[in-house]
C-alpha atoms as a PDB file:
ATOM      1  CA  UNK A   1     193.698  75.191  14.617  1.00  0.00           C
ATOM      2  CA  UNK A   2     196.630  77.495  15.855  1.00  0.00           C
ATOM      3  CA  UNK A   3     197.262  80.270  13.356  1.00  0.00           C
ATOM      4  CA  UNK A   4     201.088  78.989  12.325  1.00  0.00           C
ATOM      5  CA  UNK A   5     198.901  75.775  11.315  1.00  0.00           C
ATOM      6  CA  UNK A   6     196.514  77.782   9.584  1.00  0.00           C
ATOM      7  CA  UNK A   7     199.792  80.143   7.450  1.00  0.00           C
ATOM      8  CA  UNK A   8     201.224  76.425   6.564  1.00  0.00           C
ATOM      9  CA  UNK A   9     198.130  75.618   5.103  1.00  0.00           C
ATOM     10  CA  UNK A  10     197.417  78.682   3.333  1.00  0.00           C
ATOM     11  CA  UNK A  11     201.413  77.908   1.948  1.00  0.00           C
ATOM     12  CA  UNK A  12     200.921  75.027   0.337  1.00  0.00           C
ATOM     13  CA  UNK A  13     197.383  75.685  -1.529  1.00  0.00           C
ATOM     14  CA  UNK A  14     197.980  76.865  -5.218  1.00  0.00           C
ATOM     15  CA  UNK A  15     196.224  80.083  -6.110  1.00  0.00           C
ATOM     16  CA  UNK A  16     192.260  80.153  -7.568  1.00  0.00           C
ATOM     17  CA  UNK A  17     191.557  77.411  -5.074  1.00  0.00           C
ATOM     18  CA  UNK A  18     192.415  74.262  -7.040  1.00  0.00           C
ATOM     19  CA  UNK A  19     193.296  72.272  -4.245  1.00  0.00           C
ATOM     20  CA  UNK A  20     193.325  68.520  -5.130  1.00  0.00           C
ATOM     21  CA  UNK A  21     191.508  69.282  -8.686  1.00  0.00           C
ATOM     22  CA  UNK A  22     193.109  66.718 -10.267  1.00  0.00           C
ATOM     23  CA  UNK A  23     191.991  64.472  -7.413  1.00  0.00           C
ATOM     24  CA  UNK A  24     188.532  64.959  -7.287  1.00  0.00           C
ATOM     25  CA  UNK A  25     188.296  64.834 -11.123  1.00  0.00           C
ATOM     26  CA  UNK A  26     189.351  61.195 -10.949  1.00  0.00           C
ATOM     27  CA  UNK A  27     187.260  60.721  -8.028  1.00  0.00           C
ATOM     28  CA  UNK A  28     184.088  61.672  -9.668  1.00  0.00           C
ATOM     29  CA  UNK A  29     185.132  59.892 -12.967  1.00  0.00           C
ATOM     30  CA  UNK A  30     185.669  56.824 -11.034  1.00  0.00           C
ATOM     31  CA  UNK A  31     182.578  57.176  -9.619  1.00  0.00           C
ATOM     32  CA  UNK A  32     180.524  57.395 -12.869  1.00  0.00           C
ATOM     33  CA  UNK A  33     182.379  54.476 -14.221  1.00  0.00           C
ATOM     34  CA  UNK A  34     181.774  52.389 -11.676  1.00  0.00           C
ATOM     35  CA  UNK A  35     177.399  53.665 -11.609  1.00  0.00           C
ATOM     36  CA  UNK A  36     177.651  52.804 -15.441  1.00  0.00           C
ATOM     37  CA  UNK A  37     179.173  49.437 -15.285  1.00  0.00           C
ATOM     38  CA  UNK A  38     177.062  48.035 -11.944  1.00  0.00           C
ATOM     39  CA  UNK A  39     174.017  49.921 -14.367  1.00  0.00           C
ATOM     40  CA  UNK A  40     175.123  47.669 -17.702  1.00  0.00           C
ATOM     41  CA  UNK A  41     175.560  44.435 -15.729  1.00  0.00           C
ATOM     42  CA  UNK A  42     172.523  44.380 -13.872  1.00  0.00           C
ATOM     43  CA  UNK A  43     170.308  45.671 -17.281  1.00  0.00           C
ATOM     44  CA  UNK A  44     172.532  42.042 -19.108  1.00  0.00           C
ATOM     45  CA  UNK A  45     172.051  40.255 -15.973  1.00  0.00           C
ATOM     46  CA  UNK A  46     168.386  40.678 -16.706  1.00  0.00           C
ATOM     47  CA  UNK A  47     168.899  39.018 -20.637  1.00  0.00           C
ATOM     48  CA  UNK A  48     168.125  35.297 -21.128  1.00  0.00           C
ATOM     49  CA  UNK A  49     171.024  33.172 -22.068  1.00  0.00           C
ATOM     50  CA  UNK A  50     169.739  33.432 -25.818  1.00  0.00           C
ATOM     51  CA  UNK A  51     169.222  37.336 -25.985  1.00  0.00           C
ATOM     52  CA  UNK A  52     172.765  37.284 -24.911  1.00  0.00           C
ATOM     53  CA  UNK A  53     173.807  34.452 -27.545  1.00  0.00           C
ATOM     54  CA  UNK A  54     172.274  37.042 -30.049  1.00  0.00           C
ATOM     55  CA  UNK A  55     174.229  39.760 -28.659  1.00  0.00           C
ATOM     56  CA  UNK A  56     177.121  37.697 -28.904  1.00  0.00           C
ATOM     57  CA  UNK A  57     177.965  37.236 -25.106  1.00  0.00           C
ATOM     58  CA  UNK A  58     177.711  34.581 -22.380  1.00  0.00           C
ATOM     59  CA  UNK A  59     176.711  34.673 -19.248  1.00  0.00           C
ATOM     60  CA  UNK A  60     180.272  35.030 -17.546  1.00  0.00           C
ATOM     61  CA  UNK A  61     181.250  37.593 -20.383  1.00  0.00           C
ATOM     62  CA  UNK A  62     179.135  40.095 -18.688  1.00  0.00           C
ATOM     63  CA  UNK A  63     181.324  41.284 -15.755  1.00  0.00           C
ATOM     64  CA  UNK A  64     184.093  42.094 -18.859  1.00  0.00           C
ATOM     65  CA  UNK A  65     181.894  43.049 -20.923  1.00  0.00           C
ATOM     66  CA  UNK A  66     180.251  46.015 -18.154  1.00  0.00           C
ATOM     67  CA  UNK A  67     183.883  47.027 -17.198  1.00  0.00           C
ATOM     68  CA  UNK A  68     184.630  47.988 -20.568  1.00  0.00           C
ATOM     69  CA  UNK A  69     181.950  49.271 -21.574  1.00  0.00           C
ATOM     70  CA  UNK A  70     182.374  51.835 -19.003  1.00  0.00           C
ATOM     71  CA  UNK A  71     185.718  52.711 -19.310  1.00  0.00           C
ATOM     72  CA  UNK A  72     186.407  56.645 -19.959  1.00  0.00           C
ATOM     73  CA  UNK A  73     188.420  57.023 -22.584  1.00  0.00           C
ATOM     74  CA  UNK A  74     191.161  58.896 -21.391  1.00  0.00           C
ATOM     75  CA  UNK A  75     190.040  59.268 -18.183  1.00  0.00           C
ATOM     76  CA  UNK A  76     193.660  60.007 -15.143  1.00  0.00           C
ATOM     77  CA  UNK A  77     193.409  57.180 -12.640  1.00  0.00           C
ATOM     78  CA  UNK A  78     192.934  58.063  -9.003  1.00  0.00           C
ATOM     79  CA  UNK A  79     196.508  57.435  -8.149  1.00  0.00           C
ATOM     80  CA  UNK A  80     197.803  59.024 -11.378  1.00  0.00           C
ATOM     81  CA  UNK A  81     196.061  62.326 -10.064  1.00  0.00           C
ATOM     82  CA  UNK A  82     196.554  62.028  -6.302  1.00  0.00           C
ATOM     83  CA  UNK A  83     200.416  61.380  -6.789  1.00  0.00           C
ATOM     84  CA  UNK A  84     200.102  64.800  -9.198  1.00  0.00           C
ATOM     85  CA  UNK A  85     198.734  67.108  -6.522  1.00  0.00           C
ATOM     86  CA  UNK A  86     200.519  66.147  -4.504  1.00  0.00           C
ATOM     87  CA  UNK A  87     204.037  66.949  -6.211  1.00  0.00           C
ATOM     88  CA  UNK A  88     201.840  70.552  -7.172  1.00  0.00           C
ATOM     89  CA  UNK A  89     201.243  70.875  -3.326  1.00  0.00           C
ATOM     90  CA  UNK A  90     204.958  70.851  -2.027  1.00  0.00           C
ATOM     91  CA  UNK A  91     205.823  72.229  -5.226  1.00  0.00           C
ATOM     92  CA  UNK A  92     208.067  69.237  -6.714  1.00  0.00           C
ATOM     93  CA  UNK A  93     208.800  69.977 -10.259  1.00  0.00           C
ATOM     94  CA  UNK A  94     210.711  66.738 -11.275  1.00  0.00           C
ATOM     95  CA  UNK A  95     214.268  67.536 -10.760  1.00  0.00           C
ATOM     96  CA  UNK A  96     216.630  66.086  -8.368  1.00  0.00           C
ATOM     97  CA  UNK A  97     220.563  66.809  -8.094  1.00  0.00           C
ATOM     98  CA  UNK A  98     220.461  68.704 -11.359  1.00  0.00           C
ATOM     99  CA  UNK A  99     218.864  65.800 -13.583  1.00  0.00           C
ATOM    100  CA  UNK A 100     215.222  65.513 -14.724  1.00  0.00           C
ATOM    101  CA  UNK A 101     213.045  62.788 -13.474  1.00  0.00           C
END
């Protein structure tokens, strides 16, 4: 990488190395959603039909069921956070032409 390259780089990159925090935070959170819900559908998938009656489900309520059951409560979505450091990397602060966005 040429060293005006490099100086660009080293710009744009807020200070204590929080590059993309944001990003990877929803990454990983996405990630341990989506291990819990394949993780409660496959332990309901194993259920009979009547130990899911009991439980109050059917068989197609499972899917639904899994999804929600791992949802984070206030968990950023990926895009949320991606779009977010992004505007922090080329430092947008939500103005344009003298009116808030």
């Amino acid at each position: 990488m040429q060293s005006n390259q490099k100086a660009a780089l080293t710009a744009v990159q807020p200070a204590g190395g929080q590059v993309l925090a944001r990003t990877r935070a929803a990454l990983a959170n996405s990630a341990r959603s989506f291990q819990t819900r394949q993780q409660v559908a496959r332990e309901l998938a194993l259920l009979s039909d009547r130990a899911l009656a009991d439980l109050g489900l059917y068989r197609s309520d499972i899917a639904s069921f899994a999804k929600d059951a791992s949802r984070i409560q206030g968990a950023e979505s990926v895009i949320a956070a991606i779009a977010a450091d992004l505007k922090a990397l080329v430092g947008f602060h939500g103005t344009a032409a003298g009116r808030t966005i």
